[in-house]
N, C-alpha and C. Protein backbone atom coordinates (compact mmCIF):
# COMPACT_ATOMS: atom_id res chain seq x y z
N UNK A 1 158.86 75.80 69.50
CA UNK A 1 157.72 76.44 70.14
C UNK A 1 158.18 77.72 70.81
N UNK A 2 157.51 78.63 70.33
CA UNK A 2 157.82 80.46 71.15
C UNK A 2 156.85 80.52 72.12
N UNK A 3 155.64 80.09 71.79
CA UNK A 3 154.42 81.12 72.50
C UNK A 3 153.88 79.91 73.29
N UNK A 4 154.30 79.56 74.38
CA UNK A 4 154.07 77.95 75.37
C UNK A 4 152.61 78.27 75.66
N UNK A 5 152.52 79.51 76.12
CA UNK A 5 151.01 79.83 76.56
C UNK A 5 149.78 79.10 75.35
N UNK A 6 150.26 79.70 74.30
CA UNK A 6 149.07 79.53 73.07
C UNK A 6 149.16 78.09 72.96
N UNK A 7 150.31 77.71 72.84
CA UNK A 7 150.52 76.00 72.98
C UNK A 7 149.87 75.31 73.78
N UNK A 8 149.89 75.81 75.03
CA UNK A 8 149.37 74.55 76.04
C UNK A 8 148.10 75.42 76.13
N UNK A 9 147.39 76.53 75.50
CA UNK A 9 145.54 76.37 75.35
C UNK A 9 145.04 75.73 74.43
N UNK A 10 145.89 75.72 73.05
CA UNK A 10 145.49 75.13 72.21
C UNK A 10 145.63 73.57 72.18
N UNK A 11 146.80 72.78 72.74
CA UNK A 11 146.53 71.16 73.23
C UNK A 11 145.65 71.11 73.90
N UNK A 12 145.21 71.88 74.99
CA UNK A 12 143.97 71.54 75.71
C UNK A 12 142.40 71.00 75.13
N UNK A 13 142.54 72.53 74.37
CA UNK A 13 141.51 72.76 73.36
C UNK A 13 141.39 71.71 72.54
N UNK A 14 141.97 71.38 72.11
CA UNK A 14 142.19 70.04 70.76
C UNK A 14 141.55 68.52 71.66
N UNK A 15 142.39 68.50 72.30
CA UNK A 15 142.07 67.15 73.33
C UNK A 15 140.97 67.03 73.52
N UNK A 16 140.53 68.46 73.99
CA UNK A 16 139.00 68.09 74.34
C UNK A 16 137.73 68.07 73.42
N UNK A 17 138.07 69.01 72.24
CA UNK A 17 137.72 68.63 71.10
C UNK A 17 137.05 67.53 70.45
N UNK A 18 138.79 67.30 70.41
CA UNK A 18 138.58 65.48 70.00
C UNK A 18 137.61 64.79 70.80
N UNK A 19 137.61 64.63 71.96
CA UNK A 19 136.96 63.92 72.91
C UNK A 19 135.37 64.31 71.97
N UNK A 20 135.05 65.11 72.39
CA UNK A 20 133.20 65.83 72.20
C UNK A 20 133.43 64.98 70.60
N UNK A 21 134.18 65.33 69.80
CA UNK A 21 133.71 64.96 68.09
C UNK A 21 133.85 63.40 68.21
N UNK A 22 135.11 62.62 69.13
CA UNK A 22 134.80 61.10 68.68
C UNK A 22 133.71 60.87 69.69
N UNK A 23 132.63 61.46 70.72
CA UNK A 23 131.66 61.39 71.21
C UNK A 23 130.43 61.42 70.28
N UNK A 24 130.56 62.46 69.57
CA UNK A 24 129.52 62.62 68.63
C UNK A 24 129.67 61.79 67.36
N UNK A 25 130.59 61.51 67.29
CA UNK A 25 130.84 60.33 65.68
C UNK A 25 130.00 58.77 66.60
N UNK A 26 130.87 58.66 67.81
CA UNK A 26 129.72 57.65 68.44
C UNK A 26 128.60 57.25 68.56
N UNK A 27 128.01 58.52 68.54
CA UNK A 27 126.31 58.41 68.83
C UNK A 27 125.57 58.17 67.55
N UNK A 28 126.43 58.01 66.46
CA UNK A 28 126.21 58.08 65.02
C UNK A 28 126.08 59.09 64.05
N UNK A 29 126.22 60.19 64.81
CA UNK A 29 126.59 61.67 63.77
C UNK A 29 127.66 61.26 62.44
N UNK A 30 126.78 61.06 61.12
CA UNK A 30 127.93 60.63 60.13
C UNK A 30 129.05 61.98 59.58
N UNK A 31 129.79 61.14 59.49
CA UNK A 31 131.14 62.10 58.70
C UNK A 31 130.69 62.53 57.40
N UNK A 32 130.88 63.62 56.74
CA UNK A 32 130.43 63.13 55.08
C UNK A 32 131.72 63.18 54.43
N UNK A 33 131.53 62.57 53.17
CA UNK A 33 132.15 62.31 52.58
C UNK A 33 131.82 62.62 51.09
N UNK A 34 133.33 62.54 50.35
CA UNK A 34 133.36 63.00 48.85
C UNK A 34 133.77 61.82 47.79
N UNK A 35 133.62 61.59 46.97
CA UNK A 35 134.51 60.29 46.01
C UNK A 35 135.50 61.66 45.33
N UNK A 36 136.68 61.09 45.38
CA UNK A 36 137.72 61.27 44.63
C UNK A 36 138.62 60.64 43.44
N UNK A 37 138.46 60.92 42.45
CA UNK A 37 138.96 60.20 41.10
C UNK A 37 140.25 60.53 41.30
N UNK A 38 141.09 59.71 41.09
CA UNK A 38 142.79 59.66 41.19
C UNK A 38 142.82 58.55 39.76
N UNK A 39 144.00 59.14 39.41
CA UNK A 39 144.82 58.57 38.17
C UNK A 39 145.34 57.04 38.93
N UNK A 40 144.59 56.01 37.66
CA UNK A 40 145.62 54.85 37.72
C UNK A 40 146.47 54.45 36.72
N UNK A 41 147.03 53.36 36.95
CA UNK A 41 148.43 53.28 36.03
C UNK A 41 147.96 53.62 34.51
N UNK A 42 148.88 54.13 33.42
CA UNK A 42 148.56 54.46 32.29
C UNK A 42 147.56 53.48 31.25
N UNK A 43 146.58 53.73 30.94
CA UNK A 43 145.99 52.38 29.79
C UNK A 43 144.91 51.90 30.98
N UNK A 44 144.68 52.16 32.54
CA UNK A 44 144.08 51.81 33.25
C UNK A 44 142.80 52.68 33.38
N UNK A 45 141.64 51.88 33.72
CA UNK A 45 140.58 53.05 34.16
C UNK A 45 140.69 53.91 35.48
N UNK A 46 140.24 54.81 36.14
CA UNK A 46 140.84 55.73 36.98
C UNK A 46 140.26 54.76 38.31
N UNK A 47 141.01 54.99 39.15
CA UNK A 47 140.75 55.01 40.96
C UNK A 47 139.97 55.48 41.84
N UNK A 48 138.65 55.48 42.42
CA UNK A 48 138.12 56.28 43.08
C UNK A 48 138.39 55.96 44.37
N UNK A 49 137.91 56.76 45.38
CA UNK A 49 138.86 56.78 46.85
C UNK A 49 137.42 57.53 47.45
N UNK A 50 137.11 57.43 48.86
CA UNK A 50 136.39 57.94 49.56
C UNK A 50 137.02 59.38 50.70
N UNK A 51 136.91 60.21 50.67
CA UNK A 51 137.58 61.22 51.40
C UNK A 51 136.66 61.96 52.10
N UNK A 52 137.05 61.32 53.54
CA UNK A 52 136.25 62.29 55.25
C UNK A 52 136.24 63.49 54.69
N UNK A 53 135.03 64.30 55.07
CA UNK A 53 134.72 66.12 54.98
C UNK A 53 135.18 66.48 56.57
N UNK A 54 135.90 66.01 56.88
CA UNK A 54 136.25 66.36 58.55
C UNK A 54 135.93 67.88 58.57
N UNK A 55 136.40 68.85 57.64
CA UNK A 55 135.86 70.30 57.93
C UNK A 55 134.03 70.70 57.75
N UNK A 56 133.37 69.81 56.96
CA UNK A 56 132.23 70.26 57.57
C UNK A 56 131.70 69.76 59.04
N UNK A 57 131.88 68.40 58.92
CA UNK A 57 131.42 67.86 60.80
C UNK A 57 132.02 68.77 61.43
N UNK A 58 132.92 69.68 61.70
CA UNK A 58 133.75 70.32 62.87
C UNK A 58 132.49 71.34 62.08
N UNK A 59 133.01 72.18 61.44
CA UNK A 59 132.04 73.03 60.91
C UNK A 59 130.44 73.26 62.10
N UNK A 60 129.82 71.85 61.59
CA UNK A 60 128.11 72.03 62.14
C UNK A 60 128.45 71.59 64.14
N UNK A 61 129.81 71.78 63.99
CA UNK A 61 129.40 71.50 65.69
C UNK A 61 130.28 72.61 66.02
N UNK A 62 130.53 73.45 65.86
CA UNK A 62 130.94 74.58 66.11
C UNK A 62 130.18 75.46 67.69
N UNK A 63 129.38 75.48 67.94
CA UNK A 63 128.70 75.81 68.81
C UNK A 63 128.64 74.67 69.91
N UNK A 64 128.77 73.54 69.94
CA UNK A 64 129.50 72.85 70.55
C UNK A 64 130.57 72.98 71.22
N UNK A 65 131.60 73.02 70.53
CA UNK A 65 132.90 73.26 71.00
C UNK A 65 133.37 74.64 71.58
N UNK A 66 132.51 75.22 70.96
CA UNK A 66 132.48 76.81 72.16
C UNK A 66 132.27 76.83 73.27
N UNK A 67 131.09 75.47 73.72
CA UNK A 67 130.63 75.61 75.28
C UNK A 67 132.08 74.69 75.70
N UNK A 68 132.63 74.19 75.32
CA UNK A 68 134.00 73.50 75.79
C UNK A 68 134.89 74.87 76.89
N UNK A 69 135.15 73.99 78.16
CA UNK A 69 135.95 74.57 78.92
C UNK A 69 137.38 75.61 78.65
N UNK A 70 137.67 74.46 77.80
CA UNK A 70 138.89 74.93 77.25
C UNK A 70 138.80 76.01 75.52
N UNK A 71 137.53 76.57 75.43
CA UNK A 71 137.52 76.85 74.18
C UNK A 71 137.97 78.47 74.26
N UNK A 72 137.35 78.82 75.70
CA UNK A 72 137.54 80.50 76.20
C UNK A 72 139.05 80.58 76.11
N UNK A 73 140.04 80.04 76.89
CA UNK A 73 140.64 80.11 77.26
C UNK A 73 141.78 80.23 75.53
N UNK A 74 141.64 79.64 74.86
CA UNK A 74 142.25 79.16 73.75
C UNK A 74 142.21 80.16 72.92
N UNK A 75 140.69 80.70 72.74
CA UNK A 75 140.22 82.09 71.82
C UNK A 75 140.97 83.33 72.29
N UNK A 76 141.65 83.40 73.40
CA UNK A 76 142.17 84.11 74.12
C UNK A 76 143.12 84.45 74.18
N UNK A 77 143.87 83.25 73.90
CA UNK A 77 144.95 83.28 73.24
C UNK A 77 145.54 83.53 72.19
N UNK A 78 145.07 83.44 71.61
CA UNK A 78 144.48 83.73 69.84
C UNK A 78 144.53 85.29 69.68
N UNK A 79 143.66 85.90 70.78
CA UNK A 79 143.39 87.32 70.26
C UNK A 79 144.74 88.09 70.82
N UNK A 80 145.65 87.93 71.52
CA UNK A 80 146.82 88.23 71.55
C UNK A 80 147.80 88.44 70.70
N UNK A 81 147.44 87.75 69.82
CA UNK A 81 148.26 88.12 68.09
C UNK A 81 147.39 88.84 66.77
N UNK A 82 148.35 89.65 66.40
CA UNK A 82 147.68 90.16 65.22
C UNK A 82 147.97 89.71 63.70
N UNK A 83 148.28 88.84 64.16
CA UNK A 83 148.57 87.77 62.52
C UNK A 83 147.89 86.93 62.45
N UNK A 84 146.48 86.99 63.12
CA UNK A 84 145.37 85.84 63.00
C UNK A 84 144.77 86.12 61.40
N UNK A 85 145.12 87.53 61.14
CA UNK A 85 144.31 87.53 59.65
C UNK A 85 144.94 87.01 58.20
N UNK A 86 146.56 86.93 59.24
CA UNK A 86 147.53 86.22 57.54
C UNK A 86 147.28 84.74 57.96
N UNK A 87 146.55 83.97 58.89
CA UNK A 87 146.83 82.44 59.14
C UNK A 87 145.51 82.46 58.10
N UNK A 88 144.69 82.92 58.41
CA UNK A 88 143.14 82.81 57.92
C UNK A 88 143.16 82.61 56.27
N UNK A 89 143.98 83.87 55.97
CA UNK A 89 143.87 84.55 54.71
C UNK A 89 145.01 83.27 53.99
N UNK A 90 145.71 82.90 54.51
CA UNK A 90 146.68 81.60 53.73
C UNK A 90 146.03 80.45 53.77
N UNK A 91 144.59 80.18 54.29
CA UNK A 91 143.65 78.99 53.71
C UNK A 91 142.38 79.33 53.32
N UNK A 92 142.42 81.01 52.52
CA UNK A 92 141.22 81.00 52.01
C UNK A 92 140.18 81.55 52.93
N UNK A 93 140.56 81.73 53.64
CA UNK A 93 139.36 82.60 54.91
C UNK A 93 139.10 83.42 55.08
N UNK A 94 138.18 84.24 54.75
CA UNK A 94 138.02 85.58 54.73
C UNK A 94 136.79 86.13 56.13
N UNK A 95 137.73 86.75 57.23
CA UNK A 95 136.61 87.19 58.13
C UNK A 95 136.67 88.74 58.56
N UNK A 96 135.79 89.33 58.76
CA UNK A 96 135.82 91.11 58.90
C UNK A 96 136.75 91.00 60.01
N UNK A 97 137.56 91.76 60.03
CA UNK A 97 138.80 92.34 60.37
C UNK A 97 138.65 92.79 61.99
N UNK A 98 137.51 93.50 62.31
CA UNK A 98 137.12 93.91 63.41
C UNK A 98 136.12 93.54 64.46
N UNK A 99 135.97 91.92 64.10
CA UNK A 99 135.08 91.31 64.41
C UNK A 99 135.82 90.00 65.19
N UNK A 100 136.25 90.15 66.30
CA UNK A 100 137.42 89.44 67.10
C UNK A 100 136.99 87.56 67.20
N UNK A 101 135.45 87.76 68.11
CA UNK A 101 135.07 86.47 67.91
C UNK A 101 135.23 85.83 66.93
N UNK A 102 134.22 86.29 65.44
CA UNK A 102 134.28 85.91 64.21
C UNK A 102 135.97 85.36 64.33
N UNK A 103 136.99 85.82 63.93
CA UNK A 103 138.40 85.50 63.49
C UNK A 103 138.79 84.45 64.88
N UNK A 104 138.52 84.12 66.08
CA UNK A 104 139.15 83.07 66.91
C UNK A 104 138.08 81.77 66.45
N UNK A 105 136.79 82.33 66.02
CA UNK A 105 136.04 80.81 65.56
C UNK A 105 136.56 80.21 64.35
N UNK A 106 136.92 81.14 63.57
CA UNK A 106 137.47 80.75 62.39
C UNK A 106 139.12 79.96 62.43
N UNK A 107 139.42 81.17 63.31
CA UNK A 107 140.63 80.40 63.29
C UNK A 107 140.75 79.04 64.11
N UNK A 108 139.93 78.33 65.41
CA UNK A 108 139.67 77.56 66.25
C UNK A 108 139.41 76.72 65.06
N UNK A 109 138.36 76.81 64.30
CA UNK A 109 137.46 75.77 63.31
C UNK A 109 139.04 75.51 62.21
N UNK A 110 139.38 76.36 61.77
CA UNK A 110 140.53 75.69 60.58
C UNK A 110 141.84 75.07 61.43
N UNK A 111 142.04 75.23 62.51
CA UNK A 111 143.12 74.82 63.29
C UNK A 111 142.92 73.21 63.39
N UNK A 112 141.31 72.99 64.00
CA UNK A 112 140.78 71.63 64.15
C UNK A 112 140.85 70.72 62.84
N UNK A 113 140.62 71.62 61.47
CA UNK A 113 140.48 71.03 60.44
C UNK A 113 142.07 70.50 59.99
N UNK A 114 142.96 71.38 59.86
CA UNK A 114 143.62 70.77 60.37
C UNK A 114 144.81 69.67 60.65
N UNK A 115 144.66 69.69 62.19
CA UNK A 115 144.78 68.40 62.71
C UNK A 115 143.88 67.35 62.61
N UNK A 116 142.86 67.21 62.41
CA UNK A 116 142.11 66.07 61.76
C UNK A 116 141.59 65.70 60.14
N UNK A 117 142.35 66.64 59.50
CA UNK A 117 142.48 66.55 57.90
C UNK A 117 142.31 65.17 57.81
N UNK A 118 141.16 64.91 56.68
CA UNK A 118 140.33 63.45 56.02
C UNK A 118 141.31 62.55 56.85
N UNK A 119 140.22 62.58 58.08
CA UNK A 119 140.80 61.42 59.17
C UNK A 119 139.38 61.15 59.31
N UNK A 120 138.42 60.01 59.52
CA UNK A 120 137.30 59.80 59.73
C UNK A 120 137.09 59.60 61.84
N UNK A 121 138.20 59.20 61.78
CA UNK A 121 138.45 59.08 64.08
C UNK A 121 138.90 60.80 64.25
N UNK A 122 138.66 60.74 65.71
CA UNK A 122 139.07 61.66 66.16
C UNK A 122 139.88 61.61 67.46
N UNK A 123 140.87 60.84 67.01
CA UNK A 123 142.12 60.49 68.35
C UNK A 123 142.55 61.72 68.52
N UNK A 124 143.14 62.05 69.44
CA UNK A 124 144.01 62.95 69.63
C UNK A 124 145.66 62.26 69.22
N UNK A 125 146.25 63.36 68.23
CA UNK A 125 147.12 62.37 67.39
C UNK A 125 148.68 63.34 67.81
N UNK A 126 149.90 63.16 69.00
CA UNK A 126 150.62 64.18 69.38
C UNK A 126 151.34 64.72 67.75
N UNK A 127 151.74 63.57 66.86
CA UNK A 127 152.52 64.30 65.55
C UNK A 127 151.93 65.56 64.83
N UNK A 128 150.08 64.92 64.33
CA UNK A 128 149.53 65.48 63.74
C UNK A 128 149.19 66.65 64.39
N UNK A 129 149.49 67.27 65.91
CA UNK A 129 149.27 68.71 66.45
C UNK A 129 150.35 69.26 66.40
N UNK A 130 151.32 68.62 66.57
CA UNK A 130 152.46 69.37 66.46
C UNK A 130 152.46 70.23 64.91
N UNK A 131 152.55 69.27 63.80
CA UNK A 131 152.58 70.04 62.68
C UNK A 131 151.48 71.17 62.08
N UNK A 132 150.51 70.68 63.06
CA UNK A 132 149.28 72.23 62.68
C UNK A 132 149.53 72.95 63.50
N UNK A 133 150.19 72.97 64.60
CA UNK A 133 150.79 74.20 65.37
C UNK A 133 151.66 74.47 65.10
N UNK A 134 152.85 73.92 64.72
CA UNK A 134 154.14 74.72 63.82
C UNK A 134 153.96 75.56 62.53
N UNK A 135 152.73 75.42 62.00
CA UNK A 135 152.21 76.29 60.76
C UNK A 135 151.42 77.06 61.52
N UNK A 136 150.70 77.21 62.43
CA UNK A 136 150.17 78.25 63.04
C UNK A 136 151.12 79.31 63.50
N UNK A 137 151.41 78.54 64.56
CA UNK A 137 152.36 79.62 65.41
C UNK A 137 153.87 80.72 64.44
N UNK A 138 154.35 79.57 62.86
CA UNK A 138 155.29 80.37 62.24
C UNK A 138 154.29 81.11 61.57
N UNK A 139 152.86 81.29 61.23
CA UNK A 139 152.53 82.24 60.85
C UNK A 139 151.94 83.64 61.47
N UNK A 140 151.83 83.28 63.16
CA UNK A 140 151.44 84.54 63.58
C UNK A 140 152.57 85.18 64.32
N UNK A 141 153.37 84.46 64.75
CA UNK A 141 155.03 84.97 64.63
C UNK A 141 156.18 85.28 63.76
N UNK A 142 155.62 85.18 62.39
CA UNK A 142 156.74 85.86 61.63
C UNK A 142 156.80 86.65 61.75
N UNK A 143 158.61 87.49 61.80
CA UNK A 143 158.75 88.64 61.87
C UNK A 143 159.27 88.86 63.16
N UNK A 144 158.38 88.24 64.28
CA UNK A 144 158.19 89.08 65.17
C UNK A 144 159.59 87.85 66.44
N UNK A 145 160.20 88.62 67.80
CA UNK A 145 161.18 87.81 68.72
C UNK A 145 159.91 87.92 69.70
N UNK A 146 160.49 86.59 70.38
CA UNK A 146 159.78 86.51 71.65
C UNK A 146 160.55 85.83 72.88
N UNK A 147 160.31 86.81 74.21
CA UNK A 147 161.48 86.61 75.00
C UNK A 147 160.49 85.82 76.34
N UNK A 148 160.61 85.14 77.18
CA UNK A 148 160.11 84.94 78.21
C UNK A 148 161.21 85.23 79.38
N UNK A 149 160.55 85.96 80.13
CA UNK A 149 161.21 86.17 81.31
C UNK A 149 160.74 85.21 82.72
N UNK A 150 161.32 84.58 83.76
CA UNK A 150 160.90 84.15 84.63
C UNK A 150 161.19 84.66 85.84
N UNK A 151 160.55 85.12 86.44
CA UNK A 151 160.88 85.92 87.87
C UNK A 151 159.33 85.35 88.77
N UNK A 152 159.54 85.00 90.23
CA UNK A 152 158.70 85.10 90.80
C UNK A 152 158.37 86.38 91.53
N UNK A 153 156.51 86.08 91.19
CA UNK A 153 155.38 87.16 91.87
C UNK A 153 154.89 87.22 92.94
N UNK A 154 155.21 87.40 94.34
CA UNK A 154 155.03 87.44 95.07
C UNK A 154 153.36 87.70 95.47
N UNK A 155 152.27 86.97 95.68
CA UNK A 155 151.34 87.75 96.33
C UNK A 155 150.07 87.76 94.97
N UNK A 156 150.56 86.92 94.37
CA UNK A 156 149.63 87.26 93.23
C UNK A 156 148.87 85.99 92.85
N UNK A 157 147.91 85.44 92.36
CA UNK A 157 147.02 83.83 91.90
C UNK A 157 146.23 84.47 90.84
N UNK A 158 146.75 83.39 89.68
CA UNK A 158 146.26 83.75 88.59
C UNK A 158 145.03 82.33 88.53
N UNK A 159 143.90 83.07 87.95
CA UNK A 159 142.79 81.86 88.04
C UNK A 159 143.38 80.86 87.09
N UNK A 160 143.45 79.32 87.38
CA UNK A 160 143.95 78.14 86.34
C UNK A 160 142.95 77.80 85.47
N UNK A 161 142.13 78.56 85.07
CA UNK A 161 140.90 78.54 83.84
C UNK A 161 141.66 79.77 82.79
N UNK A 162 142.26 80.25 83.18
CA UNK A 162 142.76 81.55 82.64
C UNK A 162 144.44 81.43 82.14
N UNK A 163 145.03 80.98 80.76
CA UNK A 163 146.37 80.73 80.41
C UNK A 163 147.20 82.19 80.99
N UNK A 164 146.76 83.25 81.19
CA UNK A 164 147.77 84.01 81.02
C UNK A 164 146.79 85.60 81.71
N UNK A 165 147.13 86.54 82.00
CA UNK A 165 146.95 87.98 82.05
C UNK A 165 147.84 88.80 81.13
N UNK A 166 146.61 89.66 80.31
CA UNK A 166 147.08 89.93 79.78
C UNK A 166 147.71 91.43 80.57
N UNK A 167 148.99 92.23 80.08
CA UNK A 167 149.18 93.42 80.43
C UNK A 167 149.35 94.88 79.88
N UNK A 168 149.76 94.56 78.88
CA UNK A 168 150.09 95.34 77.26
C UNK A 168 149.99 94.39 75.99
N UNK A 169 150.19 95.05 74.87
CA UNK A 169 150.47 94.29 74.06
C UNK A 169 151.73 93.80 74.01
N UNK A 170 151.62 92.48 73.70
CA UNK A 170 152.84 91.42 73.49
C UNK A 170 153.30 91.29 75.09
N UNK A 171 152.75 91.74 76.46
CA UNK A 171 153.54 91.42 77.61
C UNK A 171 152.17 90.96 78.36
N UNK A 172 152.36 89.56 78.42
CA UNK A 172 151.70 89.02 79.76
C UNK A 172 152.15 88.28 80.70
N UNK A 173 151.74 87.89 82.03
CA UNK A 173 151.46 87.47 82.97
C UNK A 173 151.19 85.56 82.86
N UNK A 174 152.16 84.48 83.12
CA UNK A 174 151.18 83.24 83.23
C UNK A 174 151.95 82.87 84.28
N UNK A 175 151.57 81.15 84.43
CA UNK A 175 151.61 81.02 85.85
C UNK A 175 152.91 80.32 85.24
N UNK A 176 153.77 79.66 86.46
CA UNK A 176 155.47 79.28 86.23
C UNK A 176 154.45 78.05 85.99
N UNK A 177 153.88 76.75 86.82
CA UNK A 177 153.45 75.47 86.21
C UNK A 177 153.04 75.33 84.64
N UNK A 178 152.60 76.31 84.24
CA UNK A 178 152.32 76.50 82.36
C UNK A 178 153.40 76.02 81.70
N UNK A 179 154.73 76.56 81.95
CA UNK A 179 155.81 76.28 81.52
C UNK A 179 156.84 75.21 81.46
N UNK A 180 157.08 74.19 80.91
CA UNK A 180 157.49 72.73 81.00
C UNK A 180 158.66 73.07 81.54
N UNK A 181 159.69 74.26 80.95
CA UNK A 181 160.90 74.63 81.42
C UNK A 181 161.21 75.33 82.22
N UNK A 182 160.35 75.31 82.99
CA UNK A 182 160.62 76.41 83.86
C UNK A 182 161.00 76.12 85.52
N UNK A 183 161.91 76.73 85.97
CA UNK A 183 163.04 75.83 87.38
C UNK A 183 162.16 76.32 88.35
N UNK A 184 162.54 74.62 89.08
CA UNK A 184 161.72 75.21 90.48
C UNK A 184 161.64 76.00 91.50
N UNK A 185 160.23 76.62 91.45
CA UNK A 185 160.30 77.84 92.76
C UNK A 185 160.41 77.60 94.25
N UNK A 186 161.26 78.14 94.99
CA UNK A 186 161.24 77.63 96.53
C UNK A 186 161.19 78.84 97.45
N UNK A 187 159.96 79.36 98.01
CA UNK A 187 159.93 79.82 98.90
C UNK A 187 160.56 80.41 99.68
N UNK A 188 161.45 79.32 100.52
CA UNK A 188 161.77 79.38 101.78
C UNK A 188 163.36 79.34 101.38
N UNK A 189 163.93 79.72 100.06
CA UNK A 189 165.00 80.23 99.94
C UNK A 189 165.21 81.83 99.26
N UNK A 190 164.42 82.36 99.30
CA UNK A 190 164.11 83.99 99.21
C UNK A 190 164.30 84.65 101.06
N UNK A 191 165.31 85.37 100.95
CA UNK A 191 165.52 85.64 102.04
C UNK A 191 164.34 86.51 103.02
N UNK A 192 164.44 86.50 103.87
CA UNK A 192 162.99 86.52 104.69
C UNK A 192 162.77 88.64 104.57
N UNK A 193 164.05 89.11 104.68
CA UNK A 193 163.79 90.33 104.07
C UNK A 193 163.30 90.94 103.36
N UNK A 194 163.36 90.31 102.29
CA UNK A 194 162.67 90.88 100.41
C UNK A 194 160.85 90.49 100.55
N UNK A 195 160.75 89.85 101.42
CA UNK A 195 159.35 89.31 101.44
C UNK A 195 158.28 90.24 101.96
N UNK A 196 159.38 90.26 103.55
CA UNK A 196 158.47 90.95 104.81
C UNK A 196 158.01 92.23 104.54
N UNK A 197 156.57 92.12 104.75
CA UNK A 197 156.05 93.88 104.66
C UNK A 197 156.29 94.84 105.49
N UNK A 198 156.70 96.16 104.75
CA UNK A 198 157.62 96.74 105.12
C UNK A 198 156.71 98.19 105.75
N UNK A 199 156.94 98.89 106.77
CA UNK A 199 156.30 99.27 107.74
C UNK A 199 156.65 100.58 107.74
């Protein structure tokens, strides 16, 4: 994992996801489904199999999952990279280029698809995110290093609805708790000099 920020909007995002879709599979919103003919043994008649459309249900609730807390925050993340159009374009997705929303729904909607690829539940599953975020993230980071620096900010609160500030491209702002690795800050061992406002 490079980009912890995009990581921990996008687990959010997913989790809660999940939650709203196995809410709505509850209430009886059906999954649809396809028959699939698969080869059986040679001299045999063929196999049919039932296979979840998990990408259209995510699909028609799309507007749903936008009003999700965690959906701003995630899209946001998203628009920080400019390789959202080679993730898209490597499953067939074609969205206008300059149309920012358009490309974080798209990309939000195929991310979900997915991690819940012809799964008819909608657990939140830790393997199955990991591996749709390791194909995400190596595709909007190829090419590219990514360094994190940790220094404390004196004087500054970043809203916790908000993963990150942005500042330039490729340089933002998040909070040290975002970061699983990141050593603890102590106050009251910063010498009282470097602090005090200076007159």
């Amino acid at each position: 994992m490079r980009d912890s920020v995009l990581h921990q909007a996008l687990e959010a995002f997913t989790i809660d996801a999940a939650s709203q879709l196995a809410l709505e599979a509850g209430r009886g919103e059906e999954i649809p489904f396809e028959l699939v003919e698969t080869e059986g043994r040679r001299g045999s008649p063929p196999l049919y199999c039932y296979r979840p459309l998990t990408d259209q249900f995510i699909d028609q609730r799309l507007g749903l999952l936008s009003g999700l807390a965690t959906y701003a925050p995630a899209a946001r993340a998203l628009a920080g990279h400019d390789q959202i159009d080679s993730y898209l374009s490597l499953h067939g997705v074609s969205v206008a280029p300059a149309d920012a929303r358009q490309r974080a729904d798209g990309t939000l909607r195929l991310f979900l698809g997915r991690v819940f690829a012809e799964r008819d539940e909608f657990e939140f599953d830790p393997a199955r995110f990991a591996v749709a975020y390791e194909e995400l993230e190596r595709t909007l980071l190829e090419g590219r290093c990514t360094t994190t620096v940790i220094a404390p900010v004196l004087g500054l609160a970043i809203d916790p609805t908000s993963p990150e500030i942005q500042l330039a491209d490729g340089l933002a702002l998040t909070s040290g708790d975002r970061l699983g690795d990141a050593p603890a800050f102590d106050i009251e061992k910063i010498p009282e000099h470097s602090i005090r406002p200076r007159t």
